[in-house]
C-alpha atoms as a PDB file:
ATOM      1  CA  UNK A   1      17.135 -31.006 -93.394  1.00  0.00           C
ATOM      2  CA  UNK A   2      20.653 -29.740 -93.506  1.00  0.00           C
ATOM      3  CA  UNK A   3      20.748 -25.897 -92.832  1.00  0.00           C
ATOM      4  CA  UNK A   4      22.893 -23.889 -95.345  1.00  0.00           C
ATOM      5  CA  UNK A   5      26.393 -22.077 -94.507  1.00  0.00           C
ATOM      6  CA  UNK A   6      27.107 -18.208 -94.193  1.00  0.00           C
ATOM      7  CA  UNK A   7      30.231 -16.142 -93.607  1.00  0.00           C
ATOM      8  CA  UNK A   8      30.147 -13.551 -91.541  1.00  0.00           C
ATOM      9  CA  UNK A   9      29.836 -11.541 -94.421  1.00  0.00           C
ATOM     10  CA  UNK A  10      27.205 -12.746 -95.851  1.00  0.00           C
ATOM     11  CA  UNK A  11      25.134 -12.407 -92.515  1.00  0.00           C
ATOM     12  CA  UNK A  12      26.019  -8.786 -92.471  1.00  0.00           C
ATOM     13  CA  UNK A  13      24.583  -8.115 -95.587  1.00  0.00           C
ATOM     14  CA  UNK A  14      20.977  -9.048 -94.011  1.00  0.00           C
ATOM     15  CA  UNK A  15      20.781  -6.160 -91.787  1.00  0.00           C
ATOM     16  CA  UNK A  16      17.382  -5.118 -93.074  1.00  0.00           C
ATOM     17  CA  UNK A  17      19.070  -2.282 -94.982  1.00  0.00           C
ATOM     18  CA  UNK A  18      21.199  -3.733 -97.668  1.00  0.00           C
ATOM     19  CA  UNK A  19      19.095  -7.105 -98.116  1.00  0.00           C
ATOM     20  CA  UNK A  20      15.376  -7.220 -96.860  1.00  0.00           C
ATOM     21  CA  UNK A  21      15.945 -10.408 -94.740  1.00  0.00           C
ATOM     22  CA  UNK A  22      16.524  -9.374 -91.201  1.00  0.00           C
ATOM     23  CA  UNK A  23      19.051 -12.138 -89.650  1.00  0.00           C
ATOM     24  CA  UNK A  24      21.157 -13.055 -86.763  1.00  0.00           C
ATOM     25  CA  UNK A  25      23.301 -15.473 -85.691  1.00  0.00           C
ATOM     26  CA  UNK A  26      23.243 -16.910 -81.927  1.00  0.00           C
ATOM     27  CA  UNK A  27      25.466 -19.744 -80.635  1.00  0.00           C
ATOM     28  CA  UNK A  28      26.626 -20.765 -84.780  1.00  0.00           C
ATOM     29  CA  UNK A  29      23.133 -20.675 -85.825  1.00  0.00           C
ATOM     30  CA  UNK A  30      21.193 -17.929 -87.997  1.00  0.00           C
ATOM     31  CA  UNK A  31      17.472 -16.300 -87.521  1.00  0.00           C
ATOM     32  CA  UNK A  32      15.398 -14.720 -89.305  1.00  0.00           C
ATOM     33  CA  UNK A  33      14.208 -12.305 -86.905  1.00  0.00           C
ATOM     34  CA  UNK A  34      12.512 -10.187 -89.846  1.00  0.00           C
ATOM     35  CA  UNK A  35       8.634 -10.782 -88.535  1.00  0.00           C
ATOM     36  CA  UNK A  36       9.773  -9.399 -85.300  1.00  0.00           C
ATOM     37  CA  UNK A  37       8.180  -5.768 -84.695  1.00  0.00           C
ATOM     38  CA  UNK A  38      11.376  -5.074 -82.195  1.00  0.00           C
ATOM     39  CA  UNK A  39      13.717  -6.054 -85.042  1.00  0.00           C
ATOM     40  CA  UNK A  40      11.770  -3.168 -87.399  1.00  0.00           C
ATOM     41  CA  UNK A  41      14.395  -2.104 -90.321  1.00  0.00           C
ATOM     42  CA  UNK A  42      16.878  -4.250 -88.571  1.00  0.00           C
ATOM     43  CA  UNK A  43      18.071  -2.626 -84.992  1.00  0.00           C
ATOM     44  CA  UNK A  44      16.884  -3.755 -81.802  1.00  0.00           C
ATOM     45  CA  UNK A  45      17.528  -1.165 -79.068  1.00  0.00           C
ATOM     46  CA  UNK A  46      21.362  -0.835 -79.405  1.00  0.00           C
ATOM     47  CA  UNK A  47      21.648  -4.249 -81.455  1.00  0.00           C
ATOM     48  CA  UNK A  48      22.200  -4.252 -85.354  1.00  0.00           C
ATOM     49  CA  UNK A  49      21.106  -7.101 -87.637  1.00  0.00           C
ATOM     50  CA  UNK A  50      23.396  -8.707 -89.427  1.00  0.00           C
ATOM     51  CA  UNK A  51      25.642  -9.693 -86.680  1.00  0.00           C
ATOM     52  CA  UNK A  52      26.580 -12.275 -84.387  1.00  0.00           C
ATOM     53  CA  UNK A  53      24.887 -11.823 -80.872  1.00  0.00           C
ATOM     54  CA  UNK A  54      25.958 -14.519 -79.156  1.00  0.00           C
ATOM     55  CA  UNK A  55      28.481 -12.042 -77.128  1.00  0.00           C
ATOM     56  CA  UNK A  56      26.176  -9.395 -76.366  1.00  0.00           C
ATOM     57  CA  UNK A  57      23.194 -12.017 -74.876  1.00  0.00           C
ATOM     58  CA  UNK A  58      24.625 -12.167 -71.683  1.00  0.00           C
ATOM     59  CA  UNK A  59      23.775  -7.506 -71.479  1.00  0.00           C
ATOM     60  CA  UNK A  60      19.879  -8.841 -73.220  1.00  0.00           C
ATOM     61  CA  UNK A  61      17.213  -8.201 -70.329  1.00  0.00           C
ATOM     62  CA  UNK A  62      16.047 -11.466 -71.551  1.00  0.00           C
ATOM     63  CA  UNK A  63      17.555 -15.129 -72.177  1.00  0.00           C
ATOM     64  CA  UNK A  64      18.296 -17.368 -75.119  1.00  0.00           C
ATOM     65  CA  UNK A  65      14.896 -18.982 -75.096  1.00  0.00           C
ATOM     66  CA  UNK A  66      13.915 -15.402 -77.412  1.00  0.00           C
ATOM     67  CA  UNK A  67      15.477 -17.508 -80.355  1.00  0.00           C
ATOM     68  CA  UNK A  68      12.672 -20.216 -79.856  1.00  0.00           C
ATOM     69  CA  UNK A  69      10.263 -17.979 -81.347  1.00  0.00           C
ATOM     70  CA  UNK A  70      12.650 -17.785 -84.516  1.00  0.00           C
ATOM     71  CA  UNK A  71      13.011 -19.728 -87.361  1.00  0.00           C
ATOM     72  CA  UNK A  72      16.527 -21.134 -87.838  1.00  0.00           C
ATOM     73  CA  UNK A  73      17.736 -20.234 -91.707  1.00  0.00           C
ATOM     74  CA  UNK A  74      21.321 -21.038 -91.624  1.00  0.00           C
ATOM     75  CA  UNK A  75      24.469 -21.740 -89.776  1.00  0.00           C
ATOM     76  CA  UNK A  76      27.230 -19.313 -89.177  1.00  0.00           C
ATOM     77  CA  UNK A  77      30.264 -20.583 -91.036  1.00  0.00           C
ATOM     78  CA  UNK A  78      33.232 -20.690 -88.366  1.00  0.00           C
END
């Protein structure tokens, strides 16, 4: 199955506060991290939903392999 395309823009509007859906994007692809008690209404420690994280991973006390537990939704339109 082909995952859909987002802007940027559309990914920030599913920040948990503006749309329900709690999303982010790591390495082009998009999460739905929204069953995640650590993403509750859409921040993560200093981390926002909504955004692309791929940049801020490498500060993360953990590694990529987080996203496993996610559900892919989309892809981040470049």
């Amino acid at each position: 199955m082909e995952l859909p395309e987002f802007t940027k823009q559309q990914l920030a509007l599913r920040n948990g506060q503006d749309k329900p859906q709690i999303w982010v994007a790591y390495l082009g692809l998009i999460y739905d991290v929204g069953e995640s008690r650590l993403w509750k209404n859409g921040k993560h420690y200093e981390h926002w939903a909504g955004q692309d994280l791929t940049d801020e991973l490498a500060d993360a006390p953990h590694s990529e392999t987080v996203f496993e537990k996610f559900t892919a939704v989309g892809k981040l339109k470049s």
